[in-house]
Protein backbone atom coordinates (compact mmCIF):
# COMPACT_ATOMS: atom_id res chain seq x y z
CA UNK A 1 3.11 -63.77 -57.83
CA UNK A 2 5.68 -66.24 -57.54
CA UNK A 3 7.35 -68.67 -54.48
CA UNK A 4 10.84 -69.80 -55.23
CA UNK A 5 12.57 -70.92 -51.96
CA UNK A 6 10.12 -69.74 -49.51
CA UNK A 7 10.74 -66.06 -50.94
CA UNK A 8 7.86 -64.76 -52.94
CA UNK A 9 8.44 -62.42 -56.76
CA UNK A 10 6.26 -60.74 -58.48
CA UNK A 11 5.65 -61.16 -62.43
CA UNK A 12 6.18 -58.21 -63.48
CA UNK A 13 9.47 -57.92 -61.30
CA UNK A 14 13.18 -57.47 -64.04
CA UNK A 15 14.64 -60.79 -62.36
CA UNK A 16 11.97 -62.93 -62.81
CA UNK A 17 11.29 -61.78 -66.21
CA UNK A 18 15.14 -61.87 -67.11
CA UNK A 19 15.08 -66.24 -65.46
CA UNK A 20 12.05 -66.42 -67.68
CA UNK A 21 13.26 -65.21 -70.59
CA UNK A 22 16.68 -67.04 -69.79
CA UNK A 23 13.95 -70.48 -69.63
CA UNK A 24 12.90 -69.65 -73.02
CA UNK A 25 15.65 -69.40 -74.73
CA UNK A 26 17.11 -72.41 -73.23
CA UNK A 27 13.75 -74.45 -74.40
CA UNK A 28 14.69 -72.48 -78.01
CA UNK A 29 18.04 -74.03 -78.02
CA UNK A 30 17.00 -77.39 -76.93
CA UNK A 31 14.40 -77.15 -79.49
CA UNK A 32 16.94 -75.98 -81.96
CA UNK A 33 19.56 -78.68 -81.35
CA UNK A 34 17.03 -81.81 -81.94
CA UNK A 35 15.79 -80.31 -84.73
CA UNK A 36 18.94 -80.05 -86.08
CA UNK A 37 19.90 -83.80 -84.99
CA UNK A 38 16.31 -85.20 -86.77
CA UNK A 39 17.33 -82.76 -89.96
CA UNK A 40 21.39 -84.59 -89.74
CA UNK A 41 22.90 -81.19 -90.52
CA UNK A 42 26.20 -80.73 -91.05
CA UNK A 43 27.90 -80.28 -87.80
CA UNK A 44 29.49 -76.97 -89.55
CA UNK A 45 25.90 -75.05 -89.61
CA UNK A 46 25.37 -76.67 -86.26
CA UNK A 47 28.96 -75.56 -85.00
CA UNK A 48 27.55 -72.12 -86.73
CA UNK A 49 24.48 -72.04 -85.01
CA UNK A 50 25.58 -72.71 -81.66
CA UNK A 51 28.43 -69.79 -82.33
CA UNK A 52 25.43 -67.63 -83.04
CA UNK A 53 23.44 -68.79 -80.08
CA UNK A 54 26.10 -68.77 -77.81
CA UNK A 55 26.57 -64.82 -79.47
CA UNK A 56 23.15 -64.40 -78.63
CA UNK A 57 23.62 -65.73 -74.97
CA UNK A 58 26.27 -63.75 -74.26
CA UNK A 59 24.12 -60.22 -75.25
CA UNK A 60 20.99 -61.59 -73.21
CA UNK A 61 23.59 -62.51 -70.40
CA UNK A 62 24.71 -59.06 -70.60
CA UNK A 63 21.01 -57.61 -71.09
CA UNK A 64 20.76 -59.68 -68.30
CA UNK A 65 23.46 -58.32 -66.06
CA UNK A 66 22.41 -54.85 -66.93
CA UNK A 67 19.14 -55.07 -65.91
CA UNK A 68 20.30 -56.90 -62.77
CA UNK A 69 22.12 -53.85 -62.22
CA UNK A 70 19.73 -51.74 -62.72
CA UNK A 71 17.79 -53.80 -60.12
CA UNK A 72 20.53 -53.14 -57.53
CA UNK A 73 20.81 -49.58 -58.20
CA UNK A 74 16.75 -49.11 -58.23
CA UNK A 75 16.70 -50.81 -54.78
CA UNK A 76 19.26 -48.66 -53.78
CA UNK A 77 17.64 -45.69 -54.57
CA UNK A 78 14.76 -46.95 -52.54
CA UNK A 79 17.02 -47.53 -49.65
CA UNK A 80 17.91 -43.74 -50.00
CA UNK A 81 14.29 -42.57 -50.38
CA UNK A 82 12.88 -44.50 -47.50
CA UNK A 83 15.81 -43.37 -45.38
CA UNK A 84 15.51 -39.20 -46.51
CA UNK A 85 11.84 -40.16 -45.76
CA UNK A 86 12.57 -41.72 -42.11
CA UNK A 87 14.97 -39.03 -41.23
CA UNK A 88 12.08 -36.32 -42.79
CA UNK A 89 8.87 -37.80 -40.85
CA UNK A 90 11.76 -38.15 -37.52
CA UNK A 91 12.37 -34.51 -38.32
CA UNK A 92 8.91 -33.43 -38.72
CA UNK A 93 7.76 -35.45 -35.43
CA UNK A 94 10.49 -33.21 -33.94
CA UNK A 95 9.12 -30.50 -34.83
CA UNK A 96 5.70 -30.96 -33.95
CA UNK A 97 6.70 -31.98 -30.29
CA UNK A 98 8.27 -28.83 -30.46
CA UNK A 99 5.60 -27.14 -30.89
CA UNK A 100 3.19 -28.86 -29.06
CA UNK A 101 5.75 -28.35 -25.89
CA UNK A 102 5.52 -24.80 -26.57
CA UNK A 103 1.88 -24.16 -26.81
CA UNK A 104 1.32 -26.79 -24.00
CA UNK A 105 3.76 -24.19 -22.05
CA UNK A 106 2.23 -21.15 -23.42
CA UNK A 107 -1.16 -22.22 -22.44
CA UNK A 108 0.03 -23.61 -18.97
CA UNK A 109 1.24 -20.06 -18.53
CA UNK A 110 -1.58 -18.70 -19.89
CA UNK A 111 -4.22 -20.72 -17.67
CA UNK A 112 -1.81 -19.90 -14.41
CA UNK A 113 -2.05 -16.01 -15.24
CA UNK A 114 -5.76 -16.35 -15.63
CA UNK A 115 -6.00 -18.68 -12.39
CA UNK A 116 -4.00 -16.01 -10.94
CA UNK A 117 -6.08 -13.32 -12.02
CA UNK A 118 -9.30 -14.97 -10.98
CA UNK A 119 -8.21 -15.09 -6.84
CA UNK A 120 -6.97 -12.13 -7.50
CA UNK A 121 -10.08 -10.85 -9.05
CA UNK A 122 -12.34 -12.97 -6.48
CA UNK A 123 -10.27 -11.84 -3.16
CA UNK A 124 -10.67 -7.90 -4.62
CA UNK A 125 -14.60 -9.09 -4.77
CA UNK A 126 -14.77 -10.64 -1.83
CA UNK A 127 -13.06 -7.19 0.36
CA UNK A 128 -15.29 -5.02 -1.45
CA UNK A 129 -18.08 -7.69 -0.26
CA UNK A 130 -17.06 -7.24 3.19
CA UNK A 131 -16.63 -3.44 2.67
CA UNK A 132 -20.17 -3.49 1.55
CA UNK A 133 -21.03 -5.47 4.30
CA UNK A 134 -19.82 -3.13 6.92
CA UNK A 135 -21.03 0.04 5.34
CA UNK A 136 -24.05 -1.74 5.16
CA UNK A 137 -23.66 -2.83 8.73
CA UNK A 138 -23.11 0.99 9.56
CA UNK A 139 -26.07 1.92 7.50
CA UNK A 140 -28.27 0.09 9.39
CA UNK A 141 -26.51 1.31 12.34
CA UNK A 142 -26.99 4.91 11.89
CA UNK A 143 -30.71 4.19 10.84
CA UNK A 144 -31.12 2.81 14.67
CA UNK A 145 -29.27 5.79 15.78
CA UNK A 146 -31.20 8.63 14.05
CA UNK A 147 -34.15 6.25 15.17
CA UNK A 148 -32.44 6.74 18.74
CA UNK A 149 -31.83 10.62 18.39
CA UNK A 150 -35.43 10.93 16.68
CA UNK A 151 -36.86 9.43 19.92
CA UNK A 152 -34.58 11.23 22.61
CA UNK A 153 -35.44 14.72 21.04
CA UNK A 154 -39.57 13.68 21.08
CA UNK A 155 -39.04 13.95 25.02
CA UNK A 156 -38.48 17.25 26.94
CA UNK A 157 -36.72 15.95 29.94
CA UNK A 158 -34.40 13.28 27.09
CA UNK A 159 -34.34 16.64 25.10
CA UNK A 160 -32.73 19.01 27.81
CA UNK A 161 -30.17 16.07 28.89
CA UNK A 162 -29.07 15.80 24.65
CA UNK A 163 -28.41 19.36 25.13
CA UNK A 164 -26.53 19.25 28.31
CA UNK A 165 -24.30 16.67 26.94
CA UNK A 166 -23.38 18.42 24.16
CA UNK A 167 -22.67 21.33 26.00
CA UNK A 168 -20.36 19.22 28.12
CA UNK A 169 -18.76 18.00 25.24
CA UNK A 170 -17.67 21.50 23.66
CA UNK A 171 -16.78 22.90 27.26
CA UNK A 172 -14.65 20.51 27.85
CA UNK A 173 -12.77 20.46 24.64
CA UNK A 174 -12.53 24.36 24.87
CA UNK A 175 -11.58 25.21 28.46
CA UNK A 176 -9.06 23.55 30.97
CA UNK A 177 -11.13 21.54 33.87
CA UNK A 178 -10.54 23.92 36.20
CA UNK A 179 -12.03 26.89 34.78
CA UNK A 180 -15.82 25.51 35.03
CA UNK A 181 -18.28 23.28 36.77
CA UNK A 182 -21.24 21.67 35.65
CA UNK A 183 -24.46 21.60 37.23
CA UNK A 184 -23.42 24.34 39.58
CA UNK A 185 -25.77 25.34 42.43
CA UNK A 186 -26.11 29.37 42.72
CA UNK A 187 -26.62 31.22 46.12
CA UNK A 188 -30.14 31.20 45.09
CA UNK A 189 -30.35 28.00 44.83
CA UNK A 190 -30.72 27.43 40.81
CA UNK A 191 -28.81 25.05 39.33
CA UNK A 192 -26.72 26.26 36.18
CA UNK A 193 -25.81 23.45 33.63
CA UNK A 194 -22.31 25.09 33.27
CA UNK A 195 -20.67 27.96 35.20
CA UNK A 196 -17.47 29.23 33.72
CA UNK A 197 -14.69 30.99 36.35
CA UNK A 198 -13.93 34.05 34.89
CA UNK A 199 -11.84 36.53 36.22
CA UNK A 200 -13.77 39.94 37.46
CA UNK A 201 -14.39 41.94 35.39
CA UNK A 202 -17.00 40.52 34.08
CA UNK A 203 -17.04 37.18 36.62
CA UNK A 204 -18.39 34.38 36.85
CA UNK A 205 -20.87 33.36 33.83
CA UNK A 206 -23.46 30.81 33.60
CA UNK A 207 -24.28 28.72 30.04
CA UNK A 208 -27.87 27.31 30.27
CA UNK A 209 -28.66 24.58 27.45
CA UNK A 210 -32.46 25.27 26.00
CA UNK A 211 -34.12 23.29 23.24
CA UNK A 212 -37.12 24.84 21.54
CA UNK A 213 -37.28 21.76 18.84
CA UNK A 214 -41.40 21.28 19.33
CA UNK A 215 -41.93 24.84 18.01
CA UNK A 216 -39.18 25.00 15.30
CA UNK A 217 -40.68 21.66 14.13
CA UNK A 218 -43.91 23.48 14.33
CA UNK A 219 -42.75 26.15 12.12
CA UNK A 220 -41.32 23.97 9.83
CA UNK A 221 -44.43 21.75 8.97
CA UNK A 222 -46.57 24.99 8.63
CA UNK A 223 -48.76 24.22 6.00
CA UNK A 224 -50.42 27.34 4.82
CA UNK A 225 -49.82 31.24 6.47
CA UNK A 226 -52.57 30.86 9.25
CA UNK A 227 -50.26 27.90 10.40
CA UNK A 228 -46.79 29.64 10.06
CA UNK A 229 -48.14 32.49 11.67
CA UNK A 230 -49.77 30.29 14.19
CA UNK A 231 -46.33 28.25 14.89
CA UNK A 232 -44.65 31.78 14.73
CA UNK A 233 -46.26 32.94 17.64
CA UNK A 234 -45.67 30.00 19.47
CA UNK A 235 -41.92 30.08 18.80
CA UNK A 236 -41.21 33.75 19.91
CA UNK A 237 -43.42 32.85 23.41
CA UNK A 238 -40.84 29.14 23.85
CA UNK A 239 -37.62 31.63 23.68
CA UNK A 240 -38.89 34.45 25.33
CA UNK A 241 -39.93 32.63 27.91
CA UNK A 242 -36.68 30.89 27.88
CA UNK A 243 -34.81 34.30 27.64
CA UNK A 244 -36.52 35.07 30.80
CA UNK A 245 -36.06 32.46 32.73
CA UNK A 246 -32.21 32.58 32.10
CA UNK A 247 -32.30 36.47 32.92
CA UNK A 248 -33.99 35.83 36.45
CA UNK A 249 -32.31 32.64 37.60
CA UNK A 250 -28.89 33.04 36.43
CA UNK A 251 -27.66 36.73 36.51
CA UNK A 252 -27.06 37.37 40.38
CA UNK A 253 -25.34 40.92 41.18
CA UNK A 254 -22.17 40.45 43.08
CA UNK A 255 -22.49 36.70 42.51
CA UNK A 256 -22.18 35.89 38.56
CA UNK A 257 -21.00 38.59 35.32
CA UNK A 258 -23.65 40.88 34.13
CA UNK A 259 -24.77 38.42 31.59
CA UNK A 260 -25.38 34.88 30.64
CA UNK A 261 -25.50 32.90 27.45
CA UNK A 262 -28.18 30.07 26.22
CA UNK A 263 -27.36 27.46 24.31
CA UNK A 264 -28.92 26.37 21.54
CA UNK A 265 -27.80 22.56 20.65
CA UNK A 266 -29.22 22.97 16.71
CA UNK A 267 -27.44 25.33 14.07
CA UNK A 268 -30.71 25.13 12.50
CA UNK A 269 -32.96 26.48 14.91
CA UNK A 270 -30.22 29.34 15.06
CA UNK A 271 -29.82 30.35 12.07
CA UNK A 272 -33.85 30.42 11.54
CA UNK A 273 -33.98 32.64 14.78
CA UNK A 274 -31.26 34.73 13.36
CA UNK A 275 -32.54 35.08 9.77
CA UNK A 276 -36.31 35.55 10.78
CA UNK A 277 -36.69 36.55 14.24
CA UNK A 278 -34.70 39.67 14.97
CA UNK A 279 -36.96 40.61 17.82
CA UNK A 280 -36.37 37.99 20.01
CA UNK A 281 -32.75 38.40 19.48
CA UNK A 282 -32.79 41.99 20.34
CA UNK A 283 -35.09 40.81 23.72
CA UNK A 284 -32.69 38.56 24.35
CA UNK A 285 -29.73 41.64 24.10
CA UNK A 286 -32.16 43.59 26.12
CA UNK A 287 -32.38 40.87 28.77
CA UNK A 288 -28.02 40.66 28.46
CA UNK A 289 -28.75 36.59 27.64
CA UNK A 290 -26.34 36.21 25.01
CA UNK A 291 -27.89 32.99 22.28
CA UNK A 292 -25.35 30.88 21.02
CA UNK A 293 -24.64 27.57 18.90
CA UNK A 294 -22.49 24.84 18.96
CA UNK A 295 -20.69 27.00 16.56
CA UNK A 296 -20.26 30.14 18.25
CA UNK A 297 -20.67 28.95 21.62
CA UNK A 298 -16.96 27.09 21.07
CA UNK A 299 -15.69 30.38 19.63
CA UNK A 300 -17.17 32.46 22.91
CA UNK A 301 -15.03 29.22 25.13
CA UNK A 302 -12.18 29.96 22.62
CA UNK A 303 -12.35 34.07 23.97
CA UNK A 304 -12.59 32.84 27.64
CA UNK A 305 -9.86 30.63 27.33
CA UNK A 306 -7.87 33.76 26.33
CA UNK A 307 -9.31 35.84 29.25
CA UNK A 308 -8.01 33.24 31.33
CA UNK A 309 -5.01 32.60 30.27
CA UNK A 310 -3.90 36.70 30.82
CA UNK A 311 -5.79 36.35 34.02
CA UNK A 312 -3.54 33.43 35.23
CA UNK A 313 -0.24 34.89 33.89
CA UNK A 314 -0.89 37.93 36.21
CA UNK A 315 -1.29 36.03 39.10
CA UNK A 316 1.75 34.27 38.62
CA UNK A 317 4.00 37.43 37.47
CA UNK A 318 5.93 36.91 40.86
CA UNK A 319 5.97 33.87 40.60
CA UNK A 320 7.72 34.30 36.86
CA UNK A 321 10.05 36.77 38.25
CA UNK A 322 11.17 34.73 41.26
CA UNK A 323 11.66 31.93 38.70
CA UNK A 324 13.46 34.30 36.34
CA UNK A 325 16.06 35.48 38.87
CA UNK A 326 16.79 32.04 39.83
CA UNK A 327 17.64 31.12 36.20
CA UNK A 328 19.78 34.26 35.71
CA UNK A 329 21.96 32.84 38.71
CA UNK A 330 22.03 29.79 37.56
CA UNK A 331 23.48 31.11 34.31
CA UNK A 332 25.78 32.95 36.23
CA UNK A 333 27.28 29.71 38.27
CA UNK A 334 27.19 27.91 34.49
CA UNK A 335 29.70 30.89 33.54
CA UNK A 336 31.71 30.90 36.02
CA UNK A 337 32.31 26.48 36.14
CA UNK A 338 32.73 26.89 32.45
CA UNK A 339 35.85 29.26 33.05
CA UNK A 340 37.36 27.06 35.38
CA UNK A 341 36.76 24.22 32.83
CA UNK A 342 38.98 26.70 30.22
CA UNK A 343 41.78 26.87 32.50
CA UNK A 344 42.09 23.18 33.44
CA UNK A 345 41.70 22.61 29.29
CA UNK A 346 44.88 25.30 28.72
CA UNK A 347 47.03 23.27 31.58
CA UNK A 348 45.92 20.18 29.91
CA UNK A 349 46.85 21.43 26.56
CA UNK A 350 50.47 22.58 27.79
CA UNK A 351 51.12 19.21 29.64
CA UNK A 352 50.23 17.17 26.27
CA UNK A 353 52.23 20.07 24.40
CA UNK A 354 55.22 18.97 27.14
CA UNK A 355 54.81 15.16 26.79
CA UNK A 356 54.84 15.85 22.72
CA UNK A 357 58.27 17.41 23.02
CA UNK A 358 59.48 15.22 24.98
CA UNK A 359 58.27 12.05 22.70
CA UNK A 360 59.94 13.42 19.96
CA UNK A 361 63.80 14.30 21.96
CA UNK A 362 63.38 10.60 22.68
CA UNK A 363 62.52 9.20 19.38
CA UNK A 364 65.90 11.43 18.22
CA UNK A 365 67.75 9.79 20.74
CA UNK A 366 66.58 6.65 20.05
CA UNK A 367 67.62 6.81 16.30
CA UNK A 368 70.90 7.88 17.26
CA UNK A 369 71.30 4.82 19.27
CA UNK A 370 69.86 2.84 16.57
CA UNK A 371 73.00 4.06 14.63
CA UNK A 372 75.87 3.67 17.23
CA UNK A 373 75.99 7.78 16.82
CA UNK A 374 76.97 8.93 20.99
CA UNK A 375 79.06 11.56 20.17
CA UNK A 376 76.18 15.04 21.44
CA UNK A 377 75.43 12.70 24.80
CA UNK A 378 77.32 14.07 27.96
CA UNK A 379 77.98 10.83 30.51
CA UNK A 380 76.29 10.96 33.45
CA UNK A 381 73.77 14.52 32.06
CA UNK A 382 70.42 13.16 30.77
CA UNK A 383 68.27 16.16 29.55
CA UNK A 384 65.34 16.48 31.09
CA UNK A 385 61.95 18.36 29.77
CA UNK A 386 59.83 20.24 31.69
CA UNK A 387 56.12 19.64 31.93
CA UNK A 388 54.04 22.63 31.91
CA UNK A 389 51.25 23.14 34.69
CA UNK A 390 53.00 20.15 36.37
CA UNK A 391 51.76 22.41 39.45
CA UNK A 392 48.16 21.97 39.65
């Protein structure tokens, strides 16, 4: 390296070399021209020499220009190449912010969907968490109720009043609240859990509730045949006793129908009289107490409600003819104010047939006045147009 006026070459750079080489030949020619002065040449060879020197010059001058050139046009190549390599790297930094904007958008949107998705996810977790929760809460629930049930059925007198309710409950879905009474007193003086008003025939007819659960659950847990004929025997003596008691208390001649029906608050215990106990139901047909479940005991309610109803329209057939001839009379006045209506409708429709023809005469007459025409008017004789109905 090299400092020349606080600007710093390199050796191996064209310029330098070319100021160098300049330097040399300069100390050549020097060297040259004392020589030639010690030697006292002629001043012809030196004349000569100096032409050749000065020939020489001129080509290193040239050699010197040229390569001075070539300098310029070398750093202006590297002007271009550092500029097509500013404007590339600008291009390519472009380009990558670019892309990084898009993937920094694609995974915002990304990240947003899946934030999304996760409260959606969580709040769809968290309902079903509640729903859990309260089926759970129901769970638990219903294991306190059968808990409930399993304790009210253990005791007779609880028992009877599950049963009574129930009946209640189907009654009173079944039958209009004036067709029965509950806990009825009888002239006997035996209360009936539900006495239904029918018409006679048949009459009055009682519904007792009656629970046999201790023997079916007997029957049920019967462990070998001694014990299921055992609990067998004790089942047909609960319902005929309770077949009995219903046959005695509630079937009064002259009082109540010739029958009465027990109710039986379990489908099960029915159907296992039904399927394995035939006897007792014939006793029971015998006896005219008629067994029933919450089944069949709504359709028997359903067949009363019927009787009823046919028992109610025949009291009131007078009543539904009285009503009847009022309405036909009532028709009759409708007919007769509709016919006046007509003929106030035709007068109307002849006055505005009238008032039409006369609209038009005077829009004619206007347009003739319009147009100075006077010659079909008559001084003093306007024409004048009836209105039709102008009567009434």
């Amino acid at each position: 390296m090299i400092t020349l006026g606080g600007q710093t070459y390199a050796l191996d750079d064209p310029a330098v070399m070319a100021v160098a080489a300049l330097i040399v030949l300069a100390l050549v020619v020097i060297l040259l021209v004392m020589t030639l002065r010690r030697a006292g040449r002629s001043a012809q060879v030196t004349e000569l020499m100096a032409q050749q020197i000065a020939g020489q010059m001129g080509q290193l001058g040239n050699r010197v220009q040229l390569l001075s050139d070539g300098q310029h046009q070398l750093a202006g190549g590297l002007t271009h190449v550092s500029d097509a390599q500013a404007a590339s790297q600008a291009q390519m930094l472009r380009l990558m912010e670019e892309r990084l904007a898009k993937v920094t958008e694609t995974m915002s949107t990304n990240l947003s969907s899946s934030a999304r998705n996760t409260a959606q996810s969580l709040g769809e977790l968290q309902q079903r968490l509640k729903t859990i929760d309260k089926a759970q809460e129901n769970i638990t629930k219903l294991s306190g109720d059968v808990l409930s049930l399993q304790d009210i059925l253990s005791n007779k007198q609880t028992r009877g009043a599950f049963g009574e309710i129930q009946l209640r409950d189907i009654v009173s879905k079944a039958l209009p609240p004036d067709s029965y009474a509950l806990q009825a007193t009888l002239s006997n003086g035996k209360r009936a859990d539900c006495l239904i008003h029918l018409p006679n025939p048949p009459g009055p007819i009682v519904i007792d509730s009656k629970f046999p659960l201790e023997a079916y659950e007997a029957l049920r847990a019967a462990k070998d045949d001694r014990a299921g004929v055992e609990a067998a025997r004790l089942f047909r003596a609960a319902v005929r006793t309770h077949i009995k008691a219903i046959s005695e208390k509630y079937i009064l001649e002259g009082e109540t129908a010739d029958g009465a029906l027990m109710f039986l608050p379990s489908e099960a215990v029915y159907a296992e009289l039904h399927a394995n106990f035939s006897d007792l139901v014939q006793a029971s047909f015998t006896a005219r107490v008629w067994i029933v479940s919450p089944t069949t005991c709504m359709a028997t309610l359903n067949t009363m409600r019927a009787i009823l109803k046919d028992a109610r329209m025949r009291e009131q057939a007078g009543a539904i003819r009285t009503a009847l001839r009022q309405l036909h009379r009532d028709l009759e006045l409708v007919v007769e104010r509709v016919d006046k209506l007509n003929t106030h409708f035709s007068q109307a429709r002849g006055d505005l047939e009238g008032i039409s023809v006369a609209a038009e005469r005077a829009g004619k007459r206007a347009a003739r006045l319009d147009s100075f025409d006077f010659g079909d008017q008559v001084e003093g004789a306007p024409e004048i147009v009836p209105i039709a109905g102008s009567g009434n």
